[in-house]
N, C-alpha and C. Protein backbone atom coordinates (compact mmCIF):
# COMPACT_ATOMS: atom_id res chain seq x y z
N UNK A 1 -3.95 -8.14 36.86
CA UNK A 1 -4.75 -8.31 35.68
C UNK A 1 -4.15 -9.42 34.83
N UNK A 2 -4.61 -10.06 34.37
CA UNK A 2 -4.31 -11.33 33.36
C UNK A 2 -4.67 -11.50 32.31
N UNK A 3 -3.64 -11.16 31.58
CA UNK A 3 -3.83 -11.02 30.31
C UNK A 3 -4.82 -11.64 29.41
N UNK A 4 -4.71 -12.91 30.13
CA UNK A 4 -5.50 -13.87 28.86
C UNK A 4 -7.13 -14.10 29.32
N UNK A 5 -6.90 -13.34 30.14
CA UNK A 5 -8.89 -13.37 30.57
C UNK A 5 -9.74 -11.64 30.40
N UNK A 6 -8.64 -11.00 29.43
CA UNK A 6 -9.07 -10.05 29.52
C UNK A 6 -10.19 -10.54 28.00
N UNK A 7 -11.80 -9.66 28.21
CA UNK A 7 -12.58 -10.23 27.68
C UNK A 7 -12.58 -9.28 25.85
N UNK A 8 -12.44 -9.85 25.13
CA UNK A 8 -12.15 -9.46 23.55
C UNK A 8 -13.09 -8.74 23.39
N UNK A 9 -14.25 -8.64 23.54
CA UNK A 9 -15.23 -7.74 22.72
C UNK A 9 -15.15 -5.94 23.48
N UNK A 10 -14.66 -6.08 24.42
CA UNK A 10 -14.40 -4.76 25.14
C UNK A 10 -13.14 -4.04 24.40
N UNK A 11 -11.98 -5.24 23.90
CA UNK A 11 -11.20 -4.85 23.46
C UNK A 11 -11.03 -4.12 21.95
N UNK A 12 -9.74 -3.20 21.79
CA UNK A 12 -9.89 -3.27 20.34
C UNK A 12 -8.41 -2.90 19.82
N UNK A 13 -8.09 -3.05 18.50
CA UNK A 13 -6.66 -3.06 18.35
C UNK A 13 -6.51 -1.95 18.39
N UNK A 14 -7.05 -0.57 18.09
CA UNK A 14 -6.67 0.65 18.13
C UNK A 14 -6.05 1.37 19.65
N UNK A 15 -7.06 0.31 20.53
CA UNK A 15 -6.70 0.96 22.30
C UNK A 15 -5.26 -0.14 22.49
N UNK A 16 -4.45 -1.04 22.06
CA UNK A 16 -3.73 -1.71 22.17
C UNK A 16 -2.39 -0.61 21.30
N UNK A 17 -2.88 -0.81 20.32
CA UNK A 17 -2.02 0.57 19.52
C UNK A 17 -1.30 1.74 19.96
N UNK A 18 -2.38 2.36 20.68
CA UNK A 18 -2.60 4.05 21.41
C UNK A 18 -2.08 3.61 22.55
N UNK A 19 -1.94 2.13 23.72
CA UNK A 19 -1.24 1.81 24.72
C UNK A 19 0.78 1.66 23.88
N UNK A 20 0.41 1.12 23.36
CA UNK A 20 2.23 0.73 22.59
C UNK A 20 2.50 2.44 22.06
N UNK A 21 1.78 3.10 21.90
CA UNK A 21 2.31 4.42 21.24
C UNK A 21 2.65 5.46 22.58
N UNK A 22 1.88 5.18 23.56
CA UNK A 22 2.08 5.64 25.00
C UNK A 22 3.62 5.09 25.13
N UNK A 23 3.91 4.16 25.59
CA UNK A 23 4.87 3.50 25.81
C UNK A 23 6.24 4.09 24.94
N UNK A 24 6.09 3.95 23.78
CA UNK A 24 7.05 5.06 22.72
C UNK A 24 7.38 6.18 23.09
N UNK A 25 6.23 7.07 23.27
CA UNK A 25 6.30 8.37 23.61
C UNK A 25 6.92 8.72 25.30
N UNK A 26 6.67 8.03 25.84
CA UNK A 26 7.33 7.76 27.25
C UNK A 26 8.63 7.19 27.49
N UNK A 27 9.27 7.17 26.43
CA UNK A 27 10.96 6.81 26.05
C UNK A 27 12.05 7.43 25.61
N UNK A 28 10.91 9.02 26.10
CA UNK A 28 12.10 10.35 25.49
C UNK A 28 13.25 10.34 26.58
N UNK A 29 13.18 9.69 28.06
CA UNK A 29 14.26 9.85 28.77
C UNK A 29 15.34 9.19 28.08
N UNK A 30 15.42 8.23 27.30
CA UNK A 30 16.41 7.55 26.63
C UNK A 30 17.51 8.34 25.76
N UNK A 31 16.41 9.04 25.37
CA UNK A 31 17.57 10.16 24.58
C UNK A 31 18.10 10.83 25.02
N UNK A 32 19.18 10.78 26.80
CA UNK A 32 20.53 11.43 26.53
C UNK A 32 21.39 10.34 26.57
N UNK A 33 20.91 8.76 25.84
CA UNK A 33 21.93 8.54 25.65
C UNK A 33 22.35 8.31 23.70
N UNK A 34 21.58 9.33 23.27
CA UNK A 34 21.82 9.46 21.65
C UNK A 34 23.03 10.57 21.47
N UNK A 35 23.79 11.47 22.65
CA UNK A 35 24.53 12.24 22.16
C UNK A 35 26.03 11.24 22.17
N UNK A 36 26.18 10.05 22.99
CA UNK A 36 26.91 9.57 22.62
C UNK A 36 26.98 8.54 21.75
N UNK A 37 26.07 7.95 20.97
CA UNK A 37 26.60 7.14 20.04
C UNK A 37 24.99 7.27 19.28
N UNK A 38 25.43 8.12 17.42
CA UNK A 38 23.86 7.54 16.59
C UNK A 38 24.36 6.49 15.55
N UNK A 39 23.63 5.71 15.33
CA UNK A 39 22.89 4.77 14.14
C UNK A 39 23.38 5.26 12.97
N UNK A 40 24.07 4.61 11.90
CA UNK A 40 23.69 5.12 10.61
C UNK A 40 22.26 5.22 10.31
N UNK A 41 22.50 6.46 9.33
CA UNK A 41 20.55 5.90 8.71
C UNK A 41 19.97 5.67 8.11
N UNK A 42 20.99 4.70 7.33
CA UNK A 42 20.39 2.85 7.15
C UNK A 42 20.19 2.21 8.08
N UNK A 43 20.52 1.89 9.00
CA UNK A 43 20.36 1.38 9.90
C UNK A 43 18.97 1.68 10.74
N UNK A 44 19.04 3.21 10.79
CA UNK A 44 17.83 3.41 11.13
C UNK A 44 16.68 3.08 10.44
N UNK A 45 17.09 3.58 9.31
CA UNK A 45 15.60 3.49 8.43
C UNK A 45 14.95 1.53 8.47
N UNK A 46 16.22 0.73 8.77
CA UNK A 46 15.64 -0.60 8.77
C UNK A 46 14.95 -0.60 9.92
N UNK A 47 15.28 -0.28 11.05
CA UNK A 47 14.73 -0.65 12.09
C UNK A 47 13.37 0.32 12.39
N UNK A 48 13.36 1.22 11.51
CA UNK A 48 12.19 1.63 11.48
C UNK A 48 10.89 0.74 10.74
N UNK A 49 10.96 0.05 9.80
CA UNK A 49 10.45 -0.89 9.25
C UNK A 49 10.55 -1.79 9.68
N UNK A 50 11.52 -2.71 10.68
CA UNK A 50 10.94 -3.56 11.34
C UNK A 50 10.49 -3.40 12.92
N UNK A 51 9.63 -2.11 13.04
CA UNK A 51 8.85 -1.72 13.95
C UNK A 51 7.48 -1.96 13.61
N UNK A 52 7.63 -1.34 12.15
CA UNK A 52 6.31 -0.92 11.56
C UNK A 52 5.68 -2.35 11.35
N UNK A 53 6.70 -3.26 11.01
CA UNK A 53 6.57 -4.78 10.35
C UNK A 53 5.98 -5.27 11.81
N UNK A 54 6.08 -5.57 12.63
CA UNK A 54 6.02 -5.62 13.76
C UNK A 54 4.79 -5.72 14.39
N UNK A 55 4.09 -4.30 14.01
CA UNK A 55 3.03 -3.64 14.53
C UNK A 55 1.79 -4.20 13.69
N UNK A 56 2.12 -4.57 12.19
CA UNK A 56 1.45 -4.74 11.27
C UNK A 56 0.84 -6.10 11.55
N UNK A 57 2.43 -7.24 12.06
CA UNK A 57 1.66 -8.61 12.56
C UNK A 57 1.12 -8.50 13.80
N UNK A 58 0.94 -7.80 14.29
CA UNK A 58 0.23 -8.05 15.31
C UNK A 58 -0.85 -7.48 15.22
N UNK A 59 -1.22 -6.83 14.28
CA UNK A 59 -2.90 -5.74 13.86
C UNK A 59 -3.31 -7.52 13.09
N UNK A 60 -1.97 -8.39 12.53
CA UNK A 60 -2.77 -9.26 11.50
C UNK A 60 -3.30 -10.72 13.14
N UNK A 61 -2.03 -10.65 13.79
CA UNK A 61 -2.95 -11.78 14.69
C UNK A 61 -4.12 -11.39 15.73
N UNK A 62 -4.61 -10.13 15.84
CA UNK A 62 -5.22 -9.52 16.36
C UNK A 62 -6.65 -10.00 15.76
N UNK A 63 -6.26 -10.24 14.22
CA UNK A 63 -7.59 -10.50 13.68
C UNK A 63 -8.10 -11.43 14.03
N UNK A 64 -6.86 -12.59 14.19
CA UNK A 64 -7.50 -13.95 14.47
C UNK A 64 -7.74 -14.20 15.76
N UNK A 65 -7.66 -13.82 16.44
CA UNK A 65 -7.60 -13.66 18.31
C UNK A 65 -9.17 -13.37 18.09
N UNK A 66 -9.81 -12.84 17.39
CA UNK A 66 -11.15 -12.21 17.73
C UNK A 66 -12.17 -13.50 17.23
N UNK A 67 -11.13 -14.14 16.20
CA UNK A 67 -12.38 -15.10 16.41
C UNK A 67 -12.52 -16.24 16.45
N UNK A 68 -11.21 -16.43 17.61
CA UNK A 68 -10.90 -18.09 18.15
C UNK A 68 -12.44 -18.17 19.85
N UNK A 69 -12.82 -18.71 19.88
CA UNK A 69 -13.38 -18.83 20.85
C UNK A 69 -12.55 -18.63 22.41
N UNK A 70 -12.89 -18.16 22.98
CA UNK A 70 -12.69 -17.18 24.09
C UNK A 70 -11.55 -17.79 25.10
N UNK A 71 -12.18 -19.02 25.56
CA UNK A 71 -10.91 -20.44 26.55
C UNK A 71 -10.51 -20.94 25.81
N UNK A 72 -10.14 -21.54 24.36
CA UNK A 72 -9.38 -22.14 23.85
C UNK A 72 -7.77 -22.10 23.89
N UNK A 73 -7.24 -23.22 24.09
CA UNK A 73 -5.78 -22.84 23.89
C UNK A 73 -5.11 -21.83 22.71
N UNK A 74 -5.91 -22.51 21.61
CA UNK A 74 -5.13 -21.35 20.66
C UNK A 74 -5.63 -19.81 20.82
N UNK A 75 -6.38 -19.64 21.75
CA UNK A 75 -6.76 -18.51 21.80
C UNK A 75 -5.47 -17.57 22.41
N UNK A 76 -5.13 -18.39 24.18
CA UNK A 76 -4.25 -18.03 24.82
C UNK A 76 -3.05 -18.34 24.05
N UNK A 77 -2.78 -19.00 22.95
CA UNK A 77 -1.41 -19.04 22.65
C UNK A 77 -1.30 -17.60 21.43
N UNK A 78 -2.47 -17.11 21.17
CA UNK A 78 -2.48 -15.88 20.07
C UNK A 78 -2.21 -15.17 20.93
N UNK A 79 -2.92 -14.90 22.02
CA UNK A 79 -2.66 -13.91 23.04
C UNK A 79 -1.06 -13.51 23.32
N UNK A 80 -0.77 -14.60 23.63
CA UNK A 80 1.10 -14.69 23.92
C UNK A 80 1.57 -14.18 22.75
N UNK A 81 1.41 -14.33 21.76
CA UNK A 81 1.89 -13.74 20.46
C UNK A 81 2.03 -12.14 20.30
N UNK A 82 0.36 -11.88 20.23
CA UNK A 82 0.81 -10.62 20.44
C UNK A 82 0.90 -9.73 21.60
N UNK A 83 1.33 -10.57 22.53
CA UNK A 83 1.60 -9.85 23.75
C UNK A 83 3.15 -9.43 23.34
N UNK A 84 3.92 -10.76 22.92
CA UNK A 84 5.19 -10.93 22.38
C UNK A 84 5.52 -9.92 21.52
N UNK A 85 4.74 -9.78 20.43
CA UNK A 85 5.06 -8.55 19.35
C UNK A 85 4.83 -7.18 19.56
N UNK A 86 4.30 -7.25 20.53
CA UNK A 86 4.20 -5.62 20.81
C UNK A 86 5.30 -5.11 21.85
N UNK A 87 5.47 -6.20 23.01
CA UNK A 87 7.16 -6.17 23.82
C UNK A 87 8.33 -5.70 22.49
N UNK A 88 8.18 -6.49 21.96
CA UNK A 88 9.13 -6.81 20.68
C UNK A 88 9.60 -5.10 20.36
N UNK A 89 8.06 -4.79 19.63
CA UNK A 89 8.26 -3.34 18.91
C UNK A 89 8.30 -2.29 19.89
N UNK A 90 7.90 -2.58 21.39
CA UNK A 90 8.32 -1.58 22.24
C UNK A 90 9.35 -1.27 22.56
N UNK A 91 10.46 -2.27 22.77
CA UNK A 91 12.25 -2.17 23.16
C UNK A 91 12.57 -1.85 21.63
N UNK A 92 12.17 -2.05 20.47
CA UNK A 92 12.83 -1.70 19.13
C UNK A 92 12.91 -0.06 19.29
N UNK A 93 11.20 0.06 19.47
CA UNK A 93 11.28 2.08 19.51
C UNK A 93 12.27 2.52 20.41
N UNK A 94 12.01 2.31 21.71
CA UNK A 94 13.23 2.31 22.64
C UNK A 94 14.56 2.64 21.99
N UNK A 95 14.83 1.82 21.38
CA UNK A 95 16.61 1.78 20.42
C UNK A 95 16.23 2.68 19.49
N UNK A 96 15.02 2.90 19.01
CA UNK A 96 15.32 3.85 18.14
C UNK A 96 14.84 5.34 18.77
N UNK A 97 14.58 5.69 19.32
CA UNK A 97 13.85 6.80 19.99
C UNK A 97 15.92 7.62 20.33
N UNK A 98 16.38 6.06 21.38
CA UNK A 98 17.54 6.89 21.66
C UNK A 98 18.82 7.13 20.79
N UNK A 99 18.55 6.70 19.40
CA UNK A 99 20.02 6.33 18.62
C UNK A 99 19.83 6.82 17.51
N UNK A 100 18.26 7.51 16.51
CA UNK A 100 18.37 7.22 16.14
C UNK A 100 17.36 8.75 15.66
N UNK A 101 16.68 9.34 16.64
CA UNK A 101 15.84 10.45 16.36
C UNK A 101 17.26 11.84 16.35
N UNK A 102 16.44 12.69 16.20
CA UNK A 102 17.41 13.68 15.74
C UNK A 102 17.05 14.46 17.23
């Protein structure tokens, strides 16, 4: 499947969302490695916000993805973006799922 020909109007940010929240939730194996080392939580609490921060730019380039015309380069270069930001906030939960949940 290829990313950048997947067709936008089928798409929507909520099923992109509910895929990255899958992905989260599927990262409970991580947590046996929270009995050996947690996070302050400051530490946590930042990296909880820059998850959320995260998630937020990519709900914001999501907007503009919808209404670059379909083959355009900047279309595929939004695409990469938030393909990028959601990788991003997926390995963040990751670190925090195992370091950082109780």
């Amino acid at each position: 499947m290829n990313l950048f020909k997947i067709k936008k109007k089928g798409i929507r940010m909520k099923y992109i969302l509910l895929t990255v929240m899958f992905i989260f939730s599927s990262t409970a194996i991580a947590g046996s490695h929270s009995s050996d080392y947690k996070y302050l939580k400051k530490d946590c609490d930042e990296l909880f916000i820059a998850i959320a921060k995260l998630l937020e730019e990519t709900d914001n380039q999501w907007i503009f993805f919808n209404d670059l015309p379909e083959d355009s380069n900047e279309s595929v270069k939004r695409a990469e973006k938030i393909y990028w930001l959601t990788s991003l906030a997926a390995n963040y939960t990751t670190v925090y799922e195992a370091f950082c949940k109780n």
